[in-house]
C-alpha atoms as a PDB file:
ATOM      1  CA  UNK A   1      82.858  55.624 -70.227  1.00  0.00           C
ATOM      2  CA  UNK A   2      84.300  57.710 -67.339  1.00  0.00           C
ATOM      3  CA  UNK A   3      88.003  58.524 -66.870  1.00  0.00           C
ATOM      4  CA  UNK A   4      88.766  55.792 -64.448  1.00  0.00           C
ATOM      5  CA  UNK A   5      87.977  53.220 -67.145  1.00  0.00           C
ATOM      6  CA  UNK A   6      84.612  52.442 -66.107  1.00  0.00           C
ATOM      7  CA  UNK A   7      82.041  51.999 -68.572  1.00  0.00           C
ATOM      8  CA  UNK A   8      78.740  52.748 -68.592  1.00  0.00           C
ATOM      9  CA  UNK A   9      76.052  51.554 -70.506  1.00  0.00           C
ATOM     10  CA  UNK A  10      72.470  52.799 -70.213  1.00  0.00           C
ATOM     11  CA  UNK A  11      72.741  54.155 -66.959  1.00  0.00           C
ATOM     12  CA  UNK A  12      74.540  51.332 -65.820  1.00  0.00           C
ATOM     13  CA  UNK A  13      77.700  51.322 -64.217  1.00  0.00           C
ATOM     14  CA  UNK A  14      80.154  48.628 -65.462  1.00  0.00           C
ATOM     15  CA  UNK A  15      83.375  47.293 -63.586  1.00  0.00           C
ATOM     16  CA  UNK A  16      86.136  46.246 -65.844  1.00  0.00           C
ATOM     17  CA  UNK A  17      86.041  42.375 -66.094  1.00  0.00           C
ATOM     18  CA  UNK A  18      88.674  41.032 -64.022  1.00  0.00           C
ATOM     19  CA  UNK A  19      89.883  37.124 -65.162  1.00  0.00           C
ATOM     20  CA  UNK A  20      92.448  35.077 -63.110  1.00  0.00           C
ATOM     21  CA  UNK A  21      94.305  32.772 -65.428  1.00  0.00           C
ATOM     22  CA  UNK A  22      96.976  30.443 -64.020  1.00  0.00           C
ATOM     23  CA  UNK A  23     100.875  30.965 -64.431  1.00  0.00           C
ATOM     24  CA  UNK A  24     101.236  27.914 -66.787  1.00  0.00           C
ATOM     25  CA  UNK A  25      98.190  29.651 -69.281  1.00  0.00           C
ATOM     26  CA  UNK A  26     100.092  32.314 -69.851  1.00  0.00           C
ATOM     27  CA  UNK A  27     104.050  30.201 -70.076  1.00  0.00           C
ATOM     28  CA  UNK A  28     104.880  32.358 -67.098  1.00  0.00           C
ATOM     29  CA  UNK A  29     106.558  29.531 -65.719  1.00  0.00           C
ATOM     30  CA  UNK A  30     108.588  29.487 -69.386  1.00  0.00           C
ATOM     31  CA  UNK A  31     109.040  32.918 -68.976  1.00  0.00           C
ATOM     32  CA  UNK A  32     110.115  33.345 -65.443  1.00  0.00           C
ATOM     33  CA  UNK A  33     107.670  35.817 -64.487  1.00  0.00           C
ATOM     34  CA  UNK A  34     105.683  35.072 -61.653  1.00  0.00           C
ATOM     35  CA  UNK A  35     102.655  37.156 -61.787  1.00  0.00           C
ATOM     36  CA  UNK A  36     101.433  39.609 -65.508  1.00  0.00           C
ATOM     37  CA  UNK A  37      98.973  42.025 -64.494  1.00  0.00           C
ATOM     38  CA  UNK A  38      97.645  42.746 -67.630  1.00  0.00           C
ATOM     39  CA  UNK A  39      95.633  46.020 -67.362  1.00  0.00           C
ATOM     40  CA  UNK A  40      93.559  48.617 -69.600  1.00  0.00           C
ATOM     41  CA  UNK A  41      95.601  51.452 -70.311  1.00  0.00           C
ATOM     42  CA  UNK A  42      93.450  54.256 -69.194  1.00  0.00           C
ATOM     43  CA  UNK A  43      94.761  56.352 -72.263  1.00  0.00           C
ATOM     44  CA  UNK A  44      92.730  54.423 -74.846  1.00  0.00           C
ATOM     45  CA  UNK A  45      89.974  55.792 -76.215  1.00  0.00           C
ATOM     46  CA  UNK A  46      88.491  52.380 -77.218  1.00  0.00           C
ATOM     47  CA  UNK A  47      84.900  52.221 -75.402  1.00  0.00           C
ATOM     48  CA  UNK A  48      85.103  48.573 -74.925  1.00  0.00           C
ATOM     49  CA  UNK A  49      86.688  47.959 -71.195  1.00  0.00           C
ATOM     50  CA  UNK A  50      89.578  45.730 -71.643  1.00  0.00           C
ATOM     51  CA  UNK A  51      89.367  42.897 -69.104  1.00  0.00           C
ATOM     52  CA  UNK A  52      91.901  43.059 -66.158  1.00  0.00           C
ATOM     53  CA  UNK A  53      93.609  40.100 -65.902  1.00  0.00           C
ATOM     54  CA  UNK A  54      95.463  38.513 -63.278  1.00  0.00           C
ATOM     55  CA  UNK A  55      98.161  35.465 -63.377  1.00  0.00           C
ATOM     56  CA  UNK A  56      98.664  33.056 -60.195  1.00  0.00           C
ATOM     57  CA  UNK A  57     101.407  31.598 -59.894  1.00  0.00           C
ATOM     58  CA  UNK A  58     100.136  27.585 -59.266  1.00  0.00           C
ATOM     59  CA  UNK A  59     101.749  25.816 -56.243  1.00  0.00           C
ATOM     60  CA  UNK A  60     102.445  21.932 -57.111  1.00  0.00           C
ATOM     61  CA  UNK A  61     102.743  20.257 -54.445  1.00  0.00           C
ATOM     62  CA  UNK A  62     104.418  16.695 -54.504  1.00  0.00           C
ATOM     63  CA  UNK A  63     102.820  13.376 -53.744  1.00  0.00           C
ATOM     64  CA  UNK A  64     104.227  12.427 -50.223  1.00  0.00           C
ATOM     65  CA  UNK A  65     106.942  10.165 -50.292  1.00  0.00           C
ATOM     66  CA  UNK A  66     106.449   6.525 -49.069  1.00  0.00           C
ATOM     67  CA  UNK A  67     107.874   4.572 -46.186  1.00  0.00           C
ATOM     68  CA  UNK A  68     111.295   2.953 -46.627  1.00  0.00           C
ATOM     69  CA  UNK A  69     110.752  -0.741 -46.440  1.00  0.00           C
ATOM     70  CA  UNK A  70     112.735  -1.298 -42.770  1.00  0.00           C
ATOM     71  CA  UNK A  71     116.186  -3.504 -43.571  1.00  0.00           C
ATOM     72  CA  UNK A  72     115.499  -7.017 -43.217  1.00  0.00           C
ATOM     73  CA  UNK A  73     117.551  -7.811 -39.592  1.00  0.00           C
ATOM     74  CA  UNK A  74     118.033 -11.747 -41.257  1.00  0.00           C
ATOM     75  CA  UNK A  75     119.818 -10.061 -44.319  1.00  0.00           C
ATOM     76  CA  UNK A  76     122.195 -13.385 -44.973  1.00  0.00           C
ATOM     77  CA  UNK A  77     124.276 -10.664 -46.732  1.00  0.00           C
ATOM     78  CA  UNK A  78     124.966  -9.005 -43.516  1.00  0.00           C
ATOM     79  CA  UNK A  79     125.346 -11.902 -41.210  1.00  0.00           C
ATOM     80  CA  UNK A  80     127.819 -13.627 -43.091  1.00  0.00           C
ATOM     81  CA  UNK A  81     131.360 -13.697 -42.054  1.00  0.00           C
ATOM     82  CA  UNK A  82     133.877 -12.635 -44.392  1.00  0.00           C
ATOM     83  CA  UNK A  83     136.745 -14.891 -45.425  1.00  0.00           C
ATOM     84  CA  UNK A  84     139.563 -12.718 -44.128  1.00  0.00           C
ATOM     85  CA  UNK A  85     137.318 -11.794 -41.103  1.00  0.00           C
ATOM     86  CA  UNK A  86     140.246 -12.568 -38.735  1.00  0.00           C
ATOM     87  CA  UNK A  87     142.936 -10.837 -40.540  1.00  0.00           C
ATOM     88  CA  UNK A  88     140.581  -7.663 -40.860  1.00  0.00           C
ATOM     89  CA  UNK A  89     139.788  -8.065 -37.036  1.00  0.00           C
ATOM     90  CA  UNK A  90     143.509  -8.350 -36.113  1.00  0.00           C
ATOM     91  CA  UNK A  91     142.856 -11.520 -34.661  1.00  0.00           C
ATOM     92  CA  UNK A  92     145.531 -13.625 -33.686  1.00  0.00           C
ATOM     93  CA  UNK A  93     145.161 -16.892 -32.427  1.00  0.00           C
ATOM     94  CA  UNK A  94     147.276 -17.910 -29.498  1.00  0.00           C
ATOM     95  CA  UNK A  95     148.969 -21.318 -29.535  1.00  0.00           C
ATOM     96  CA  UNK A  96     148.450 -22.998 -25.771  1.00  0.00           C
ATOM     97  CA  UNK A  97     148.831 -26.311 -27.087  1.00  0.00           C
ATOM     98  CA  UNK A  98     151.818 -28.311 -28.967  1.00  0.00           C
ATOM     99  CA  UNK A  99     151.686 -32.045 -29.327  1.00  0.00           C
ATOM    100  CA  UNK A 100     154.817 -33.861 -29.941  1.00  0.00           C
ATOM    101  CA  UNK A 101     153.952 -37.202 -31.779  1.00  0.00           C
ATOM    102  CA  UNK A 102     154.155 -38.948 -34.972  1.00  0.00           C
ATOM    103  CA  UNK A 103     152.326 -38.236 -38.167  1.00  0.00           C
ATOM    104  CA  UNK A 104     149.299 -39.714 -38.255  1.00  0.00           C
ATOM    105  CA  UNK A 105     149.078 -42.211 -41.389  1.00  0.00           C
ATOM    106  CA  UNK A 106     146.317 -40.640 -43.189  1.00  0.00           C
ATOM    107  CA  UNK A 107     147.181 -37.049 -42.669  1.00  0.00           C
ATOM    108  CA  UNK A 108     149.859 -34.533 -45.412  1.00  0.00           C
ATOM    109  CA  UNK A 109     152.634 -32.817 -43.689  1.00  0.00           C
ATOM    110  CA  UNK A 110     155.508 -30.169 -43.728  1.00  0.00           C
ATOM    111  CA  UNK A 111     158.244 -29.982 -42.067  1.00  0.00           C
ATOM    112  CA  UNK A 112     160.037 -26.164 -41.260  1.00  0.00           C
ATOM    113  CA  UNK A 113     162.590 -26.014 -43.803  1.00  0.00           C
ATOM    114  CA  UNK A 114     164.255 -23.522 -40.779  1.00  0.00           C
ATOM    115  CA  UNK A 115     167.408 -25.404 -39.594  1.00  0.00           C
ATOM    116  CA  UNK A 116     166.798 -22.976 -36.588  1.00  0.00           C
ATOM    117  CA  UNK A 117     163.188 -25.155 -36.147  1.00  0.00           C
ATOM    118  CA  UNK A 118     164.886 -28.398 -35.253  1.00  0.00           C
ATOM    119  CA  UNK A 119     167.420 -29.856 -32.692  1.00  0.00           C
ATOM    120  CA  UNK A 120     168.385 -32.655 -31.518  1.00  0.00           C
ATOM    121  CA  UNK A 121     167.475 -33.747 -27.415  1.00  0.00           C
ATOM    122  CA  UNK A 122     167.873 -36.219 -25.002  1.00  0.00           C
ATOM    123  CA  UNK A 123     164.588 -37.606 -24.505  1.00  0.00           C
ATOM    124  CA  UNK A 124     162.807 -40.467 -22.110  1.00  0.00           C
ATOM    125  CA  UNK A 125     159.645 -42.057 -23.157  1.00  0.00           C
ATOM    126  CA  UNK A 126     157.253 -43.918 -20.222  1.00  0.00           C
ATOM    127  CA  UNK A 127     155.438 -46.292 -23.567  1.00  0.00           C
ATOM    128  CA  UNK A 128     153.166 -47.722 -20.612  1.00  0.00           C
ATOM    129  CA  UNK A 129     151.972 -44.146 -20.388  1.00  0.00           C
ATOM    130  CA  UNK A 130     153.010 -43.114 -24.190  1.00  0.00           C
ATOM    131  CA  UNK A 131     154.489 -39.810 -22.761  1.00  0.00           C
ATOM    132  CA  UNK A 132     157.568 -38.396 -23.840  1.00  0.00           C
ATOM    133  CA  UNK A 133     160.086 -35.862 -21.688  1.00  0.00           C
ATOM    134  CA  UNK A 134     163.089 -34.230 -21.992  1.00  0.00           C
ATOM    135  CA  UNK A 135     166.241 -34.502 -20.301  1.00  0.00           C
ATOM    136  CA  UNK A 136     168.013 -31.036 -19.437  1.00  0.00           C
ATOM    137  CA  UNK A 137     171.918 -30.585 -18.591  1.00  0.00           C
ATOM    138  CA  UNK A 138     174.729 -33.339 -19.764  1.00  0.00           C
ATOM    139  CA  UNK A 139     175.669 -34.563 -15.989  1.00  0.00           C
ATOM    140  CA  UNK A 140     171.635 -35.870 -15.857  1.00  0.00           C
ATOM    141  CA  UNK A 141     172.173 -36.981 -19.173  1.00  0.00           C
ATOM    142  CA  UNK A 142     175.101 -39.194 -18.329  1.00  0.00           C
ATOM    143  CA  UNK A 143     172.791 -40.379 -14.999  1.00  0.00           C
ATOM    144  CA  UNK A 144     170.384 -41.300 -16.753  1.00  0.00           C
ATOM    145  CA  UNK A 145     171.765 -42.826 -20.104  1.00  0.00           C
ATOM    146  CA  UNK A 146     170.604 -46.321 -19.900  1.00  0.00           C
ATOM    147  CA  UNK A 147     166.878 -44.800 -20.253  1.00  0.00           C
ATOM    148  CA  UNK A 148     167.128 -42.089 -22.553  1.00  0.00           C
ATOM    149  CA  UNK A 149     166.636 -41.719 -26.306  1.00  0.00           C
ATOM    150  CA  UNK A 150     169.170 -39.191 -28.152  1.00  0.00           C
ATOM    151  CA  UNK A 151     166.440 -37.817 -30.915  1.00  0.00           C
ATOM    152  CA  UNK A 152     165.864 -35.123 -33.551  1.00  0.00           C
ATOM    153  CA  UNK A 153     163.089 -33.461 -33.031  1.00  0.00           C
ATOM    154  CA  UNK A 154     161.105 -31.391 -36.065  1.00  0.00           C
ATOM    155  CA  UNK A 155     158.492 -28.819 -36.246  1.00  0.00           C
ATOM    156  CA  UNK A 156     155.286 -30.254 -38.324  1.00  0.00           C
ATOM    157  CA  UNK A 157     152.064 -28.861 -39.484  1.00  0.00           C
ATOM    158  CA  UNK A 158     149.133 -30.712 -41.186  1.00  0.00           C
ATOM    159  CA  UNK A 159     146.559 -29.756 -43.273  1.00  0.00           C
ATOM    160  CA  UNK A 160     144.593 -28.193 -40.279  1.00  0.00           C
ATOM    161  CA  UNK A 161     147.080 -25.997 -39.496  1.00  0.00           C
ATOM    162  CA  UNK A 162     147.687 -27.871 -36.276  1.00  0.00           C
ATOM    163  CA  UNK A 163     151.716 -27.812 -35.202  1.00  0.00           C
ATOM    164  CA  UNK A 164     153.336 -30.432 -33.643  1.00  0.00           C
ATOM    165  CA  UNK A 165     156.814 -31.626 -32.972  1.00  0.00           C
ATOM    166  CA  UNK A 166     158.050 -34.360 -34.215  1.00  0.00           C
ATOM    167  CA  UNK A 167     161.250 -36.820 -32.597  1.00  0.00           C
ATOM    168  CA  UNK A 168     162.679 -39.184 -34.211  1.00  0.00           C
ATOM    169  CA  UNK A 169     165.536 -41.114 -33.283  1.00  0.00           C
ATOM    170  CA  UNK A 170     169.082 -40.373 -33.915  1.00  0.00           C
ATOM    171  CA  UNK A 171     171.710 -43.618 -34.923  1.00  0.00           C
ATOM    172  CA  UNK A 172     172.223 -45.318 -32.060  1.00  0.00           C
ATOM    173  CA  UNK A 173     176.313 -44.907 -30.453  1.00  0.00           C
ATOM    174  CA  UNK A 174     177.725 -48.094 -32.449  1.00  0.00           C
ATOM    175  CA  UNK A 175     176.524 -46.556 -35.633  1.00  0.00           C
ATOM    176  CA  UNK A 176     173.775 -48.790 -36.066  1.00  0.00           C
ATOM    177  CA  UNK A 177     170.986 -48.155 -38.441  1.00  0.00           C
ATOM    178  CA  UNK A 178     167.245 -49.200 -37.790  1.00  0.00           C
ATOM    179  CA  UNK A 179     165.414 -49.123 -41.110  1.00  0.00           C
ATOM    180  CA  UNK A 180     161.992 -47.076 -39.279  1.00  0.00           C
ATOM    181  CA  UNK A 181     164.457 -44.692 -38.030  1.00  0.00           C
ATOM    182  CA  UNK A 182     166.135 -44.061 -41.224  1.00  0.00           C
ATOM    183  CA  UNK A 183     163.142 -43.673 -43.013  1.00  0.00           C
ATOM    184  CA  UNK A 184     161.100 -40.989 -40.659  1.00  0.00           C
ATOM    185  CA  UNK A 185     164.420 -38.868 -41.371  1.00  0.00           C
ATOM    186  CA  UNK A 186     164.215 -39.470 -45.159  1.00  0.00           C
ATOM    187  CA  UNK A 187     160.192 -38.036 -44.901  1.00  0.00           C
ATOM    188  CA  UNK A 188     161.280 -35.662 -42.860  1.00  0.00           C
ATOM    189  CA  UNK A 189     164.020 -33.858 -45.600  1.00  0.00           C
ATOM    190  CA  UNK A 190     160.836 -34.346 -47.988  1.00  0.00           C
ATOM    191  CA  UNK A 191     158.374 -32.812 -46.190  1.00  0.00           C
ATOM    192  CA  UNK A 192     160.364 -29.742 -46.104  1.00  0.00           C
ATOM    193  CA  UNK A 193     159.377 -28.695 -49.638  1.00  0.00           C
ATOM    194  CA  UNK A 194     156.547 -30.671 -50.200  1.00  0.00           C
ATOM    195  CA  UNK A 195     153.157 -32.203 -48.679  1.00  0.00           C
ATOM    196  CA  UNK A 196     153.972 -35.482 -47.702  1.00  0.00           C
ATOM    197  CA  UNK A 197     151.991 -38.628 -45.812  1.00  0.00           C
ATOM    198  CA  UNK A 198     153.932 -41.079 -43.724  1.00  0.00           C
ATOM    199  CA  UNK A 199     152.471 -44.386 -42.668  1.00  0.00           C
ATOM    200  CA  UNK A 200     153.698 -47.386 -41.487  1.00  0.00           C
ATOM    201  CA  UNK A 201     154.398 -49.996 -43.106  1.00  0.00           C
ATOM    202  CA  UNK A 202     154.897 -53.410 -41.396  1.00  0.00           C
ATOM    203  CA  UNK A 203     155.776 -55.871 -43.855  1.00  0.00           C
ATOM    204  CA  UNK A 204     158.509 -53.737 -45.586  1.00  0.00           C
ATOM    205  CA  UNK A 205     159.804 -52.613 -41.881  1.00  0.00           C
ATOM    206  CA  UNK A 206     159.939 -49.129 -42.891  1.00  0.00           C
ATOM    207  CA  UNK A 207     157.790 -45.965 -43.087  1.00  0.00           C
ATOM    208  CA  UNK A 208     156.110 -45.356 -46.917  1.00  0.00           C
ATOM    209  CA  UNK A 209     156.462 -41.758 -47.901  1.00  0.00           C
ATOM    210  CA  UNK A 210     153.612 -40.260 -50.381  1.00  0.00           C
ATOM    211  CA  UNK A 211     153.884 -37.228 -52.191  1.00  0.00           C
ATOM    212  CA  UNK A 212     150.750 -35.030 -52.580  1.00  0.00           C
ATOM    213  CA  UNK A 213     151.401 -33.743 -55.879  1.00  0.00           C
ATOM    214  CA  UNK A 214     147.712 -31.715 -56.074  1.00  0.00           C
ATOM    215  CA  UNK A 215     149.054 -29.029 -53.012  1.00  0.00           C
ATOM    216  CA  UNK A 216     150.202 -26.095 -53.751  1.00  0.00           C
ATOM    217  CA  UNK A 217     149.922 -24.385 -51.152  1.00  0.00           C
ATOM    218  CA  UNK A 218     152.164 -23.445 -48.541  1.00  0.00           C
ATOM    219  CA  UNK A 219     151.546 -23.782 -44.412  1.00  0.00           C
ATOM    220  CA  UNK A 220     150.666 -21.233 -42.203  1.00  0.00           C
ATOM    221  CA  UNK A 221     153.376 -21.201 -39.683  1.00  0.00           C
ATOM    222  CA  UNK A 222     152.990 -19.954 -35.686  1.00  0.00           C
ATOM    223  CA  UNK A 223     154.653 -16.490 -34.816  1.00  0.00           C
ATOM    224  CA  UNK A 224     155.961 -19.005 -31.758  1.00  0.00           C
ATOM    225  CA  UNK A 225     159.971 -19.532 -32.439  1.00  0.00           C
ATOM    226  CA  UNK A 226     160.998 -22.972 -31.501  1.00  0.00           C
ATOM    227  CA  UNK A 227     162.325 -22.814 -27.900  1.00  0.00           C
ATOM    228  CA  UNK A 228     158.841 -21.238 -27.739  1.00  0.00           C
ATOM    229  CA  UNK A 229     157.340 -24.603 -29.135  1.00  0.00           C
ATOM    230  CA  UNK A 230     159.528 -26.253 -27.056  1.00  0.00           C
ATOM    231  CA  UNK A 231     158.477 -24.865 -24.093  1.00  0.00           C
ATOM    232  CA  UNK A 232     155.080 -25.414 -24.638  1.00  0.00           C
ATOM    233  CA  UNK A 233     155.052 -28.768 -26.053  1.00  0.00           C
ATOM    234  CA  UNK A 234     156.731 -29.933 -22.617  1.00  0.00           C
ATOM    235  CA  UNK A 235     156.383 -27.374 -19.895  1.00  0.00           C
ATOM    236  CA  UNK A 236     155.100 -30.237 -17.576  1.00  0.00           C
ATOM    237  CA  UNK A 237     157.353 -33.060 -19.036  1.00  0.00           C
ATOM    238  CA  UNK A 238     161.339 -31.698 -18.640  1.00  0.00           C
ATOM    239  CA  UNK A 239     163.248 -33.371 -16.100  1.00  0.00           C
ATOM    240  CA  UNK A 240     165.653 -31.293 -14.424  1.00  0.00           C
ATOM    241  CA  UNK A 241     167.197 -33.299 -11.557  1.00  0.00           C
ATOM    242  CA  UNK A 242     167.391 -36.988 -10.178  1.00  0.00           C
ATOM    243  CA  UNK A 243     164.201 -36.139  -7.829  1.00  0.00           C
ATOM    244  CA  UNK A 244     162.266 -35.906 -10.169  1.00  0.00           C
ATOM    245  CA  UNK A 245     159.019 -38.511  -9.771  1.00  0.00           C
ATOM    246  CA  UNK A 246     159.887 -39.880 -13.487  1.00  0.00           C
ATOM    247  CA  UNK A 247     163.264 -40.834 -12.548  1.00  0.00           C
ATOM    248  CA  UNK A 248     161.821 -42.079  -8.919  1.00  0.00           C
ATOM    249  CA  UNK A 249     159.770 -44.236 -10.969  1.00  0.00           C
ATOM    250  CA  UNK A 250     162.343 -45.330 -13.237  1.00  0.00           C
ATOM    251  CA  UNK A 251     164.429 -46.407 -10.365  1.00  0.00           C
ATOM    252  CA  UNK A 252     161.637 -48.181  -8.052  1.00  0.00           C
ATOM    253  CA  UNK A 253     161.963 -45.013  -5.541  1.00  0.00           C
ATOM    254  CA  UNK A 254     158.192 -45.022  -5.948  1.00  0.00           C
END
């Protein structure tokens, strides 16, 4: 064997056997090296060549990652609307539109406990045409007081959440009761607190008040105060003077 490590046998020439081992043969990849060179020291005096061996280092390389299924557009999770969509929206509904009538016999009530939500008006009713205006200022008042009707008038909500007002007549000047009259008042006071339904009743001559005992829960009221209501409820039905075409009709003017 020479001095550069290089055996010889017989004449022949022998290189030192080189073997490539991976990183995970040797725990490399335990060990944190990289790459061992592992080499014959060229100061032995053994004859036999150590073999020269070289680590690699292996490269994994990972699967590729599969598509994404796309989202499903028809996701009934995502095209559902929320209960409180409207609140988180900041929608607010506008109110354009105020009946004033009766309760209906087969719908619950409340009244606004607000004294500040009721009044009581001078008010004409044409029954041919069942529509109901108001009188404004007490000299037309006096003019006309052979047609009107003094009444109180209440704000209402039902069940829907749809607001209406609600007259009902006052005692007439001689103090004279009328049972119906007396009665609307009475399920008026109870429908402050409670869900009530008010429906005629024709053989007792009186209105019969039922209390819904199963609600408990409370109406949503409008922002709208009530001259606001008021104005809505008749913005095309308030008489103002003696030209007016009501009162023309009234008299036979037209």
């Amino acid at each position: 064997m020479d001095r550069g490590g290089t055996s010889t046998r017989r004449g022949h020439v022998v290189a030192p056997a080189i073997i490539r081992i991976s990183a995970k043969q040797t725990g490399c990849e335990r060990t944190g090296i990289n790459a061992a060179h592992y080499e014959r020291n060229p100061t032995m005096t053994n004859s036999t060549a150590k073999p020269h061996i070289v680590t690699d280092t292996a490269v994994e390389t990972s699967a590729p990652a599969a598509h994404a299924t796309p989202p499903d557009p028809f996701d009934l999770a995502n095209l559902r609307i929320s209960p409180n969509f409207a609140e988180a929206a900041g929608v607010r509904k506008l109110l354009r539109t105020v009946p004033v009538r009766k309760p209906h016999r087969q719908e619950f009530i409340r009244v606004h406990a607000n004294p500040t939500f009721r009044g009581d008006f001078a008010q004409i009713e044409l029954k041919e045409d069942r529509e109901l205006y108001l009188v404004a200022g007490p000299e037309l008042m006096v003019a006309l007081v052979n047609e009107i009707t003094h009444v109180s008038i209440f704000t209402a909500i039902n069940r829907q959440g749809v607001t209406f007002l609600w007259p009902v007549p006052l005692p007439r000047p001689d103090g004279k009761e009328i049972i119906w009259h007396t009665s609307a008042r009475e399920a008026a006071r109870e429908a402050t607190d409670k869900w009530v339904k008010v429906a005629a009743n024709m053989g007792l001559g009186a209105y019969d008040i039922t209390v819904a005992e199963g609600i408990r829960t409370e109406p949503n009221w409008p922002d709208a105060n009530f001259q606001e209501l008021i104005r809505i409820a008749y913005r095309d039905r308030l008489i103002t003077s003696l030209d007016h075409p009501v009162v023309k009709r009234l008299n036979g003017l037209v």
